[in-house]
C-alpha atoms as a PDB file:
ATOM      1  CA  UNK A   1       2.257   7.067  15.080  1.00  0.00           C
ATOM      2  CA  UNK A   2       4.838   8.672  13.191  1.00  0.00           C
ATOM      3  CA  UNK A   3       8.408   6.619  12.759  1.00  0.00           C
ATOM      4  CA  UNK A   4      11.569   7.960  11.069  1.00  0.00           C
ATOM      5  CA  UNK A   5      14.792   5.864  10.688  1.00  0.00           C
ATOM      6  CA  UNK A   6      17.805   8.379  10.958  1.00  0.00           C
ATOM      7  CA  UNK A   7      21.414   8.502   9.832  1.00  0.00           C
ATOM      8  CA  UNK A   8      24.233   9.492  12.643  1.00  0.00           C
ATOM      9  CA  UNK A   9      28.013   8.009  12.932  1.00  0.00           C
ATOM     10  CA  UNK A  10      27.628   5.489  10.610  1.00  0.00           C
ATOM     11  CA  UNK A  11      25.086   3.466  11.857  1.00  0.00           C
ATOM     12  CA  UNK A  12      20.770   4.142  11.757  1.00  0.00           C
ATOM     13  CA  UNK A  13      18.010   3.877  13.731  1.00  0.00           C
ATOM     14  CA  UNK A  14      14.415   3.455  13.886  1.00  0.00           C
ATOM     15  CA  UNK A  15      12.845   5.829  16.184  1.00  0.00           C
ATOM     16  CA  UNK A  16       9.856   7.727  17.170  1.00  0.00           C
ATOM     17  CA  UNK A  17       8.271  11.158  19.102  1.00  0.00           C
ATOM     18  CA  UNK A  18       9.776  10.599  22.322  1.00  0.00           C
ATOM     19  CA  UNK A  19      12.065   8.235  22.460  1.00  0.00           C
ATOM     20  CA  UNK A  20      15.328   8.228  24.216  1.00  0.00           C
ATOM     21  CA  UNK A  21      18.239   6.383  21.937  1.00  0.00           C
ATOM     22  CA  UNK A  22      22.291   6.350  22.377  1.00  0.00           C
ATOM     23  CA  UNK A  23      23.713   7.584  19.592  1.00  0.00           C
ATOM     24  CA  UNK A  24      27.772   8.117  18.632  1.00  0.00           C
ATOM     25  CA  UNK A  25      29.064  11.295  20.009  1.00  0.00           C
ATOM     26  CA  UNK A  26      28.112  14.284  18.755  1.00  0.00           C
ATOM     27  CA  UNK A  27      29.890  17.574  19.369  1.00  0.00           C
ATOM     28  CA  UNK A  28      26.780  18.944  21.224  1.00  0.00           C
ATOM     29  CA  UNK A  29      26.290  20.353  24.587  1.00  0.00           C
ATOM     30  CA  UNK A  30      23.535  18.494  26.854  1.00  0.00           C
ATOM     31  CA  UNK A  31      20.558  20.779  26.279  1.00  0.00           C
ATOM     32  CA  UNK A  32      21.104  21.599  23.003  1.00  0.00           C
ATOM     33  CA  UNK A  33      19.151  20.928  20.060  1.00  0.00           C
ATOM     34  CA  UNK A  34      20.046  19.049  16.970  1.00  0.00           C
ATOM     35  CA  UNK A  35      18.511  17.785  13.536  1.00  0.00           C
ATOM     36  CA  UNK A  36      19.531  14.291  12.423  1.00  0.00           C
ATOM     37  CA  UNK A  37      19.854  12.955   8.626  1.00  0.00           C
ATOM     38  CA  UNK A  38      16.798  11.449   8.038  1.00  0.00           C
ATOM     39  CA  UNK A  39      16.347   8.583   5.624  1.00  0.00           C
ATOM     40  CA  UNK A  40      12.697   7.748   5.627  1.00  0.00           C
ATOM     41  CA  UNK A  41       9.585   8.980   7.012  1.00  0.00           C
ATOM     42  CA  UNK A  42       6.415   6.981   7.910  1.00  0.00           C
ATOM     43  CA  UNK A  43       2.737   8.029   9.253  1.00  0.00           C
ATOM     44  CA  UNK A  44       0.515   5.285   9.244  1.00  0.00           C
ATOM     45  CA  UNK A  45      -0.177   4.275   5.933  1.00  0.00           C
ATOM     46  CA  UNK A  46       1.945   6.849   3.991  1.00  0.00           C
ATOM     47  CA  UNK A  47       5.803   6.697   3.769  1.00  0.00           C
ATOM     48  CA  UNK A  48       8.526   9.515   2.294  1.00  0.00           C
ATOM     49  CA  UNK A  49      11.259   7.918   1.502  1.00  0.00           C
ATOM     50  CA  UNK A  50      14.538  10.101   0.914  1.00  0.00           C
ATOM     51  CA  UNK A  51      16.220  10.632  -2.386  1.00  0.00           C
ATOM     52  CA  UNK A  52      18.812  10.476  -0.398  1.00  0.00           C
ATOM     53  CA  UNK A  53      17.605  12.315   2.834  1.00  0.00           C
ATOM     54  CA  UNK A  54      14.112  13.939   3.272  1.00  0.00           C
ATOM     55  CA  UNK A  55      13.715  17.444   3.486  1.00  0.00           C
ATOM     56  CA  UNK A  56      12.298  17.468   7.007  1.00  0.00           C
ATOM     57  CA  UNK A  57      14.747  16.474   9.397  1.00  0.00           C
ATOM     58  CA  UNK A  58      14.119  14.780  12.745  1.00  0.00           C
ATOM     59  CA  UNK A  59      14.933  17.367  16.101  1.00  0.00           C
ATOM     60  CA  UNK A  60      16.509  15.982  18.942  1.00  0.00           C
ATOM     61  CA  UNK A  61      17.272  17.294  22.090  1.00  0.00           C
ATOM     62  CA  UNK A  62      20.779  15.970  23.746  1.00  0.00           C
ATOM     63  CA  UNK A  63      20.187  14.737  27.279  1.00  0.00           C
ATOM     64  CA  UNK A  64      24.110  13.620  28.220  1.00  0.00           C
ATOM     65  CA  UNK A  65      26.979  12.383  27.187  1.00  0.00           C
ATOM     66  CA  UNK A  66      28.794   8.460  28.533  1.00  0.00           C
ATOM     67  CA  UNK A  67      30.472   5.877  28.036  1.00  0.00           C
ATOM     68  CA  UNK A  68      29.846   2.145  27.827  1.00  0.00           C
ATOM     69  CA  UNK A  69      30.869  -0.556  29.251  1.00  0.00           C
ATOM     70  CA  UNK A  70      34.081  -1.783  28.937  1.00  0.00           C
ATOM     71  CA  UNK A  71      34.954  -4.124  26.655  1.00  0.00           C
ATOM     72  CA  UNK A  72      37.985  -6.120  27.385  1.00  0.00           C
ATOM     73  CA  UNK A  73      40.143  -6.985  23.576  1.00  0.00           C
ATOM     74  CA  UNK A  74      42.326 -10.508  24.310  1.00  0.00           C
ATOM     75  CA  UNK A  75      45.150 -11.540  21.770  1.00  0.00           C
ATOM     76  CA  UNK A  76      46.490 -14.248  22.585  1.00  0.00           C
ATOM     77  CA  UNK A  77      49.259 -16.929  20.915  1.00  0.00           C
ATOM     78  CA  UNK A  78      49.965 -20.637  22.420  1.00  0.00           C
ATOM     79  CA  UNK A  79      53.482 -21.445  23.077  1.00  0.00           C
ATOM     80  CA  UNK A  80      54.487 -18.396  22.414  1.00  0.00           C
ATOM     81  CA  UNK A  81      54.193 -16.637  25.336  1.00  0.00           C
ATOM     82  CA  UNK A  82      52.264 -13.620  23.470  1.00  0.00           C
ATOM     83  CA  UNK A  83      49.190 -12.014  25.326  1.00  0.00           C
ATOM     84  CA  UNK A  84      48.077  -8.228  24.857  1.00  0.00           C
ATOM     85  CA  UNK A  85      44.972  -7.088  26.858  1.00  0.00           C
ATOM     86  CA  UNK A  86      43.427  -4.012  26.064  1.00  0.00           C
ATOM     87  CA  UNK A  87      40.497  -2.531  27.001  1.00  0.00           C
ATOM     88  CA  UNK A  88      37.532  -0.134  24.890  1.00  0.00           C
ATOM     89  CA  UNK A  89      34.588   2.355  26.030  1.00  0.00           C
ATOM     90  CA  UNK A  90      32.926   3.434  23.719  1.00  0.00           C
ATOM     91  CA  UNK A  91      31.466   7.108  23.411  1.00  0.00           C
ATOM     92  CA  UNK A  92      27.873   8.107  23.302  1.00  0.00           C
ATOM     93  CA  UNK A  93      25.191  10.864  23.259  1.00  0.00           C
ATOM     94  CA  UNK A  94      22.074   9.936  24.595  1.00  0.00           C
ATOM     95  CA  UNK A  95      19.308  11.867  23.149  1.00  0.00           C
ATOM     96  CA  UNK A  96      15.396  11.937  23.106  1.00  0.00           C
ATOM     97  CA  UNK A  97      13.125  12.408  19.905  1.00  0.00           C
ATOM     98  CA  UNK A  98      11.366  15.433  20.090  1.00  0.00           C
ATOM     99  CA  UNK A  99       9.608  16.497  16.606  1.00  0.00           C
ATOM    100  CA  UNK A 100       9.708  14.241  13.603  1.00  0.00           C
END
């Protein structure tokens, strides 16, 4: 079973053929098809790693975009009378593995 771990937004992930991972936003319309830095390859015993990316990127397919759930951001001072509440969602693409 092949596994790649890919580069997007900052952040990477291990994935595989056919999996379905959130990812941070990507300027891509839901249908579309993409290829994602990849870092590292491996199939079974062998492994490519990246000098710094491989040359055979990992296609995904976008499936839609969201948010998540909210997060709530509290500051707070005692005595003071200071309290600020602010809120977050944070953007994603959800996409599914298709070739690796």
């Amino acid at each position: 079973m092949k596994t790649a771990v890919i580069k997007t937004g900052g952040k990477q992930y291990v994935v595989s053929d056919g999996q379905t991972v959130r990812i941070e936003k990507l300027l891509a319309k839901p249908g579309d098809t993409v290829k994602l830095d990849t870092l590292l390859v491996a199939d079974g015993d062998s492994v490519t790693i990246g000098q710094p990316t491989v040359s055979s990127a990992v296609t995904a397919k976008v499936i839609s975009h969201g948010a998540d759930e909210k997060v709530s951001v509290v500051k707070f001072k005692s005595k003071v009378r200071y309290r600020r509440n602010r809120g977050h969602r944070q953007q994603f693409t959800a996409v599914t593995i298709e070739k690796i």
